[in-house]
Every structure is written in structure tokens, then in C-alpha cells.
N, C-alpha and C. Protein backbone atom coordinates (compact mmCIF):
# COMPACT_ATOMS: atom_id res chain seq x y z
N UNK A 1 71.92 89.35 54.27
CA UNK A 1 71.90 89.95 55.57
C UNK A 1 71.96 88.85 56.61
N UNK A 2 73.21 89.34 57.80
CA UNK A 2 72.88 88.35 58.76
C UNK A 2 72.24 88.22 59.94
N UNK A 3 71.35 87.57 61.02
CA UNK A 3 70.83 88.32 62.17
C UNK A 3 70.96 87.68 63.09
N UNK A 4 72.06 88.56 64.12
CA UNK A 4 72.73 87.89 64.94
C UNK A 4 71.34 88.10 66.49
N UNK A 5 71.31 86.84 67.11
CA UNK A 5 70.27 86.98 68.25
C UNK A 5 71.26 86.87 69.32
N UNK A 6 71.23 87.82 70.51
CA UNK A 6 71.84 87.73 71.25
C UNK A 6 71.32 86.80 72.92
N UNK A 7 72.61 85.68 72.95
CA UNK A 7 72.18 84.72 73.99
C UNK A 7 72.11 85.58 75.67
N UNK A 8 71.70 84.93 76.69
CA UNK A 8 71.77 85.32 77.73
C UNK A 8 73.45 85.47 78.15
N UNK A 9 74.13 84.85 77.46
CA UNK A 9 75.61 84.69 78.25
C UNK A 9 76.26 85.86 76.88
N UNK A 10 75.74 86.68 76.08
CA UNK A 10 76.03 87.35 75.55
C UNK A 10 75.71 89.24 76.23
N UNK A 11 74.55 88.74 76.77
CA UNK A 11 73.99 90.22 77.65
C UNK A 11 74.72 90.78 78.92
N UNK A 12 75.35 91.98 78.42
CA UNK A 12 74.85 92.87 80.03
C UNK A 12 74.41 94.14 79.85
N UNK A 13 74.15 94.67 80.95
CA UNK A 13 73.19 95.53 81.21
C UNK A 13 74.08 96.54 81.08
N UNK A 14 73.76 97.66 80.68
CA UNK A 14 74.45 99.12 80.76
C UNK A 14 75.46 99.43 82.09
N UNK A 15 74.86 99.22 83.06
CA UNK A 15 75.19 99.18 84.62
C UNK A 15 76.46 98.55 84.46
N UNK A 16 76.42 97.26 84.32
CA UNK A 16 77.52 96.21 84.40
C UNK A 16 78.85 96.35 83.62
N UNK A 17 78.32 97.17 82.71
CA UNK A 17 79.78 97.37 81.47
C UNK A 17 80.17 98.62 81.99
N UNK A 18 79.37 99.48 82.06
CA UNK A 18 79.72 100.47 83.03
C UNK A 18 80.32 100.83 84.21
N UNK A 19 80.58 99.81 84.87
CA UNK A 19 80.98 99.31 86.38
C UNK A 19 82.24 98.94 86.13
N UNK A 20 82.40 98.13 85.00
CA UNK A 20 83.52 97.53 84.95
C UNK A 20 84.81 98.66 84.13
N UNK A 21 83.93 99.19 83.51
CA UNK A 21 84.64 100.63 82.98
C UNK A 21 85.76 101.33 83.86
N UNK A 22 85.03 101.81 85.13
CA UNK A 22 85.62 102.57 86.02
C UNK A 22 86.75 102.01 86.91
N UNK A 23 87.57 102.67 86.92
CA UNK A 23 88.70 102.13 87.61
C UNK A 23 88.34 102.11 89.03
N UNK A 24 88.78 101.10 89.17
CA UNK A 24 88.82 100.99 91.38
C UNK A 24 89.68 101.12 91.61
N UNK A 25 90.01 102.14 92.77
CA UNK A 25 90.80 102.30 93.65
C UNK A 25 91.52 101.20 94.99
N UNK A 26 92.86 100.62 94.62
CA UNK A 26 92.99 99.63 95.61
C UNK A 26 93.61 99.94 96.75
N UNK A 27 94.64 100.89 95.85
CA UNK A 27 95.93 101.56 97.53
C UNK A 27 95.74 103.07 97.90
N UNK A 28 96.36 103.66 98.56
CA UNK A 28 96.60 105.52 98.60
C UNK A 28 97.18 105.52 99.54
N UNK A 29 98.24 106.24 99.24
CA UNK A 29 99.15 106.43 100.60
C UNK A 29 99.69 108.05 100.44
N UNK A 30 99.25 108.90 101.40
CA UNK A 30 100.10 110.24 101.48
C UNK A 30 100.72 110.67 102.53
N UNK A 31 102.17 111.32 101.61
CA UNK A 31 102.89 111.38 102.56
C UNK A 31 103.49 111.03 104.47
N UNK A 32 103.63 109.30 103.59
CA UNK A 32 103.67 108.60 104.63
C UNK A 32 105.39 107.88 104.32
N UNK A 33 105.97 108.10 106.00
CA UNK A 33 107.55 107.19 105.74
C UNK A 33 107.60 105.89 105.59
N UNK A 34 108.16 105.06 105.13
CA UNK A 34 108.23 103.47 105.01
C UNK A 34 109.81 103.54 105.09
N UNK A 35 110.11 102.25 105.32
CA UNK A 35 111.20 101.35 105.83
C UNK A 35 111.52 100.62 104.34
N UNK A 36 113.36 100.69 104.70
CA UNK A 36 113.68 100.25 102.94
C UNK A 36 113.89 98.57 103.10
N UNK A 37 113.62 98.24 101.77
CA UNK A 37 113.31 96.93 101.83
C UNK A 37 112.01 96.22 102.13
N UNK A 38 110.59 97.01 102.77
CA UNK A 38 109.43 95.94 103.21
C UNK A 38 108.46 96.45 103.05
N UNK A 39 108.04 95.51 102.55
CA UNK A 39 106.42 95.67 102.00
C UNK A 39 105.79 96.65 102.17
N UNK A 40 105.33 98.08 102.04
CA UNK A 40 104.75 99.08 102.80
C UNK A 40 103.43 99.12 102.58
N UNK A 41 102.53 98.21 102.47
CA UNK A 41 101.08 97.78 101.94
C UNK A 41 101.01 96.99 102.72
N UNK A 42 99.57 97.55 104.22
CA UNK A 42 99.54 96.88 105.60
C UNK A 42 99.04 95.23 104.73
N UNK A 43 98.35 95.40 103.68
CA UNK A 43 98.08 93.90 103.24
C UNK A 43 98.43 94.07 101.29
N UNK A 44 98.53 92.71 101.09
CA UNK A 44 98.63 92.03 99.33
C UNK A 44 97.63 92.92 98.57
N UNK A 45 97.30 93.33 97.44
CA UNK A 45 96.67 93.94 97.00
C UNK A 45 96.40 92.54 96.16
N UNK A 46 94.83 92.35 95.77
CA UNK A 46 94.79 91.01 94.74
C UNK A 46 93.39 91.56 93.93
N UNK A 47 93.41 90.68 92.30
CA UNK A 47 93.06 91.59 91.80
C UNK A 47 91.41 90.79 91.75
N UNK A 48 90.48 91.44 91.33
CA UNK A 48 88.78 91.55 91.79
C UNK A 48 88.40 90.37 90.40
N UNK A 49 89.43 90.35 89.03
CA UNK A 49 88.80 89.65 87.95
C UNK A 49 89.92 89.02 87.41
N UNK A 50 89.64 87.98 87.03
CA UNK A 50 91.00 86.89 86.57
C UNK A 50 91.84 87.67 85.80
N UNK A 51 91.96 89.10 84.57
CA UNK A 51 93.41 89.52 84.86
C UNK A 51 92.77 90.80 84.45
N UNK A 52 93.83 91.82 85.43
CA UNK A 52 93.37 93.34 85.12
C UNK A 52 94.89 93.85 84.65
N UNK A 53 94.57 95.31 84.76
CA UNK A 53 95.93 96.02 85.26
C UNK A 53 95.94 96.99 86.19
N UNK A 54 97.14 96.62 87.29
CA UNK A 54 97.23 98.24 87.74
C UNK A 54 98.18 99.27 87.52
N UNK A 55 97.22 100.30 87.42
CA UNK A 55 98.03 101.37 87.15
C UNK A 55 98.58 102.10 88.68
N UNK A 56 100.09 102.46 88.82
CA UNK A 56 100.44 103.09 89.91
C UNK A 56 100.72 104.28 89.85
N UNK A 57 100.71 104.99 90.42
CA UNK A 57 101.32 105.99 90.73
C UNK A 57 102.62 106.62 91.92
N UNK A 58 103.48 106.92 91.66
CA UNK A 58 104.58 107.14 93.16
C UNK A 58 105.37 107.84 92.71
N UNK A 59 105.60 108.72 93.79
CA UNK A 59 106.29 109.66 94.24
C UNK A 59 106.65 109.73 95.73
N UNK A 60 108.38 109.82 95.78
CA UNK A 60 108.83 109.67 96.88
C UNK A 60 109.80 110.98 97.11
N UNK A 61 109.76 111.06 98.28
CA UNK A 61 111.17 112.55 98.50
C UNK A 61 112.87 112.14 98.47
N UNK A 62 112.65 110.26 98.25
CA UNK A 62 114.25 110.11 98.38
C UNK A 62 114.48 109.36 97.07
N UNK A 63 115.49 109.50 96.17
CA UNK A 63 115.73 108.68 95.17
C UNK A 63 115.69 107.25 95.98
N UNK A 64 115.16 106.19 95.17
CA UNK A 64 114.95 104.78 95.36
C UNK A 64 114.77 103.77 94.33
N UNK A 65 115.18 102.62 94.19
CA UNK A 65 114.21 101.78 93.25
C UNK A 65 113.19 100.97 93.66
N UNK A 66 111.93 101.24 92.74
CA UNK A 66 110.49 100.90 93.26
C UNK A 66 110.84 99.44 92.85
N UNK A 67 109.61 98.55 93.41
CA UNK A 67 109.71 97.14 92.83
C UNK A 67 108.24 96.81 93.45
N UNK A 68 107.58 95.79 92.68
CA UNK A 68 106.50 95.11 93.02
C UNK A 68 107.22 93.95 93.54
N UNK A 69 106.37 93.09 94.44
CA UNK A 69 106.60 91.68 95.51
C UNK A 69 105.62 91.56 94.68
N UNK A 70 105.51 90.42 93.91
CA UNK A 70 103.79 89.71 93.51
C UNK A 70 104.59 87.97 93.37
N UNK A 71 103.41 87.67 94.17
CA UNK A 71 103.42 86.49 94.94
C UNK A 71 102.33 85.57 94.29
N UNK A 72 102.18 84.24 93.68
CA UNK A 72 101.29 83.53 93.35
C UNK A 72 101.08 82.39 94.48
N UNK A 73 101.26 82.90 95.36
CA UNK A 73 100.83 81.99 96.73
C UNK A 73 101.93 80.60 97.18
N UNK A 74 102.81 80.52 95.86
CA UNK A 74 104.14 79.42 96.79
C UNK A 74 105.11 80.33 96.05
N UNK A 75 105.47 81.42 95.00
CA UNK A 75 106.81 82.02 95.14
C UNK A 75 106.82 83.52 95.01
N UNK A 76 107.29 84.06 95.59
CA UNK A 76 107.27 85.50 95.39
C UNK A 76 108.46 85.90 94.11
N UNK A 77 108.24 87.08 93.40
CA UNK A 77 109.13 87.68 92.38
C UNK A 77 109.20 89.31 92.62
N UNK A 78 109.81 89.73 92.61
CA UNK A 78 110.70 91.12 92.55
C UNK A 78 110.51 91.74 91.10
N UNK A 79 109.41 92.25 90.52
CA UNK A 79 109.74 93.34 89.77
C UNK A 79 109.72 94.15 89.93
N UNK A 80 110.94 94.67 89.14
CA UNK A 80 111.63 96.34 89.49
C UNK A 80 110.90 97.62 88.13
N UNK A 81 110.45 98.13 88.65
CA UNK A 81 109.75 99.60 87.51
C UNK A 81 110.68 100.57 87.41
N UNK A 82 110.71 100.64 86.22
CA UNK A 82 111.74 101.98 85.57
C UNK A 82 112.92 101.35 85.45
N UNK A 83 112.88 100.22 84.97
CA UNK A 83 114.51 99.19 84.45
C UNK A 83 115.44 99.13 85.34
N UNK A 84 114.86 99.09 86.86
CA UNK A 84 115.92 98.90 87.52
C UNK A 84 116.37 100.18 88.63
N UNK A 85 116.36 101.37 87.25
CA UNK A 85 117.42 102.16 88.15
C UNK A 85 116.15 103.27 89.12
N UNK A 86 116.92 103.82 89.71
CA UNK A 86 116.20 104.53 90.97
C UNK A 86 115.44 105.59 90.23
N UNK A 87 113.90 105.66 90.92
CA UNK A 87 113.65 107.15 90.80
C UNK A 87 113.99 107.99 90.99
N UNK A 88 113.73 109.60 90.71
CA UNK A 88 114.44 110.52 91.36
C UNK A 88 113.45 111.28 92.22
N UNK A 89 114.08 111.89 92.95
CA UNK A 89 113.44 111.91 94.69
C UNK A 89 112.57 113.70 94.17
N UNK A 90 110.88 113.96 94.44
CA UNK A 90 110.15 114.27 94.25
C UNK A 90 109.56 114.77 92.29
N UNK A 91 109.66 113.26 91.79
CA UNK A 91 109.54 113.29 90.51
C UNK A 91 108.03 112.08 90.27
N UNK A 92 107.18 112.55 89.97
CA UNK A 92 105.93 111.64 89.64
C UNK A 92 105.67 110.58 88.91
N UNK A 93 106.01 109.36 89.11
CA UNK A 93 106.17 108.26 88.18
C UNK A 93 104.70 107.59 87.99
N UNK A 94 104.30 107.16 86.63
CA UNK A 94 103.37 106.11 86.32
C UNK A 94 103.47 104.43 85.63
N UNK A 95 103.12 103.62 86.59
CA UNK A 95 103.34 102.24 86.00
C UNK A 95 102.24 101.58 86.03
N UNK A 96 102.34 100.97 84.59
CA UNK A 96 101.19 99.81 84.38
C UNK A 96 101.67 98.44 84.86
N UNK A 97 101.11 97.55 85.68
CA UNK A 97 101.09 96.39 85.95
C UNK A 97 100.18 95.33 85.50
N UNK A 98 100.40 94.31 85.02
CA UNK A 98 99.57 93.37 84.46
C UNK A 98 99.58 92.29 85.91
N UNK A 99 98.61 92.11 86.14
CA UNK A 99 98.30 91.00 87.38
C UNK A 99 97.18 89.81 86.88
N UNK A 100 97.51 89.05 87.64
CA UNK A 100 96.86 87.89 86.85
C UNK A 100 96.06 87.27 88.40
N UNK A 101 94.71 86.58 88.46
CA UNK A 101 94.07 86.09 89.49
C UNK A 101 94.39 85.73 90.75
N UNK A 102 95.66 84.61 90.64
CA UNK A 102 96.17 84.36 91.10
C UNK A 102 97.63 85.12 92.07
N UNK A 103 97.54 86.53 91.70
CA UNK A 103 98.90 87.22 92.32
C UNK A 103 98.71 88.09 93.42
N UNK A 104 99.38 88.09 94.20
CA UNK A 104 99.03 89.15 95.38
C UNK A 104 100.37 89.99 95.26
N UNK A 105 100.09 91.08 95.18
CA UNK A 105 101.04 92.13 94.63
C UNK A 105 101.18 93.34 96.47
N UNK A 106 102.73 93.70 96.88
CA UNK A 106 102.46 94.21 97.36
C UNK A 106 103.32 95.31 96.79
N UNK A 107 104.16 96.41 97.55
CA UNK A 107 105.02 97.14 96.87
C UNK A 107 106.16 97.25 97.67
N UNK A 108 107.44 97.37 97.56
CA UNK A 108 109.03 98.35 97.94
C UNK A 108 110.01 99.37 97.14
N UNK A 109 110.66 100.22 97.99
CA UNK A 109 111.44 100.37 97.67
C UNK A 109 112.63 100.42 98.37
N UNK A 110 113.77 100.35 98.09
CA UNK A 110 115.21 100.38 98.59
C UNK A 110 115.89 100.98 99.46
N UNK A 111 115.34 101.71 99.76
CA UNK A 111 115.35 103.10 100.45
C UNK A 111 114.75 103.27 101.71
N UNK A 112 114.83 103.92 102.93
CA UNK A 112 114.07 104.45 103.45
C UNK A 112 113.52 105.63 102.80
N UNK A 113 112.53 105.99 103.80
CA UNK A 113 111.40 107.22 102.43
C UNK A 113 110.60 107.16 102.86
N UNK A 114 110.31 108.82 102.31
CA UNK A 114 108.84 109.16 102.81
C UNK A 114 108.12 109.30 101.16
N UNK A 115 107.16 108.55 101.38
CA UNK A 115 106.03 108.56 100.20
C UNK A 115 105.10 109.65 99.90
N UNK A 116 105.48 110.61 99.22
CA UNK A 116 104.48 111.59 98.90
C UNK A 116 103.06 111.64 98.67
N UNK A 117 103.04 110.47 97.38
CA UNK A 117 102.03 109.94 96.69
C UNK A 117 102.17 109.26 96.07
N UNK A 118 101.21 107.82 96.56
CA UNK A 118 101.07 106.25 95.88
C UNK A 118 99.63 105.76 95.74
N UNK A 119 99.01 105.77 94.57
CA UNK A 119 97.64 105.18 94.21
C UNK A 119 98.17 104.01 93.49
N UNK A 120 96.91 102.92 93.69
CA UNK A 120 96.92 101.95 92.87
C UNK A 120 95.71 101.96 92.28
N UNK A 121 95.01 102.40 91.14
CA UNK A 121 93.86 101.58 90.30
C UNK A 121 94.04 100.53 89.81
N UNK A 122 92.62 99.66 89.92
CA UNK A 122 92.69 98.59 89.14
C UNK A 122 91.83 99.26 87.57
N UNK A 123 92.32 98.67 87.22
CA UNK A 123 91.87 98.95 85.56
C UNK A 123 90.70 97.47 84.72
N UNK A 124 89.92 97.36 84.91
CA UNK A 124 89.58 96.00 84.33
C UNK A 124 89.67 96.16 82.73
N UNK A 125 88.95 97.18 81.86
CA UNK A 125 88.83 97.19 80.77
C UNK A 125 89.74 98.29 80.40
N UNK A 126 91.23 98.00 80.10
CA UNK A 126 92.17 98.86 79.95
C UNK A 126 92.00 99.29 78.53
N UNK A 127 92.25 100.47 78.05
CA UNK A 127 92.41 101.32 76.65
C UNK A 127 93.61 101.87 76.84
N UNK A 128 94.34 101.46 75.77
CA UNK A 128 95.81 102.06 75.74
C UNK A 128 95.84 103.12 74.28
């Protein structure tokens, strides 16, 4: 038999694992118009623990292609969700994003548009 003693840097409290469980809410936007091409997130969304995920949600009334701006503070990159090609205009999309400490993530799409519905959770302890 083996008996494992648990260190202080091994403990947390119910609370704490628990906390980290629950998803936080970073963005929400309803039915609001944005401008095609720019950022429509008044600020960077950045993430709370060196790497989470977020999960999005969007729905728009105009076909578009979505894309994340995530920026590590000297270059920005363009990823595009759903391989590129456009959503279709009042259809409910879900994307997982992997973000890393260092990224400030904002969002676009191509289009002018009105945004139905856009959440961002952060996810710390993701279950797939």
C-alpha cells in the first residue's frame, strides 16, 4: 500500500476548483450592427489564466465570414472559423478557441451586419 500525503502546493479548497469550473462570461452582444472589417469588441478580450478556451457563440442576419484578430502584443493574426467560408445569415454557430496568456483576441466579420447573438465564455477547465 502506498500513502500519498498531500503538500500545500497540492491543495485546494472546494471553492477554488469550483470557481474555476464555471465558465466566465467575457463578451455579449445583442442584436447590435457592426461595420465590416473592424473589430466590433469596444476592447481585446484577454484571457484570466495562462491558457483557457473560448467558447463563442454568433449569429448574424447577414451571411459573413467570422474571424478572430488575436494579437500577442507585436503581431496580430486573422483566424477565420468555419474554414473560411461565410456563415449563413440567421444560423447559430459555435466555436472553440484556444488562447494562450499572452493573446488579446478581438472579433470580425466581412460584412456589414447586424449581430443577433455573440457570447464569449472563458472555459478554464474544458471537458470535451
Amino acid at each position: 500500500m502506498v500513502i500519498v500525503t498531500a503538500t500545500s502546493r497540492d491543495t485546494r479548497s472546494a471553492r477554488q476548483v469550483s470557481r474555476k469550473a464555471i465558465p466566465l462570461q467575457k463578451a455579449h452582444i445583442h442584436d447590435t450592427s457592426v461595420q465590416a472589417n473592424t473589430d466590433f469588441l469596444a476592447s481585446d478580450l484577454t484571457p484570466s489564466d495562462p491558457v483557457v478556451m473560448f467558447r463563442v457563440q454568433m449569429q448574424s442576419d447577414t451571411a459573413a465570414v467570422f474571424s478572430a484578430m488575436v494579437s500577442d502584443g507585436s503581431t496580430e493574426v486573422t483566424l477565420k472559423f468555419n474554414e473560411g467560408d461565410q456563415l449563413t445569415a440567421g444560423a447559430l454557430y459555435i466555436f472553440d478557441l484556444l488562447v494562450h496568456v499572452d493573446d488579446n483576441v478581438n472579433f470580425q466579420v466581412d460584412q456589414a451586419a447586424k449581430i443577433e447573438k455573440f457570447i464569449v465564455h472563458e472555459v478554464l477547465w474544458a471537458v470535451q
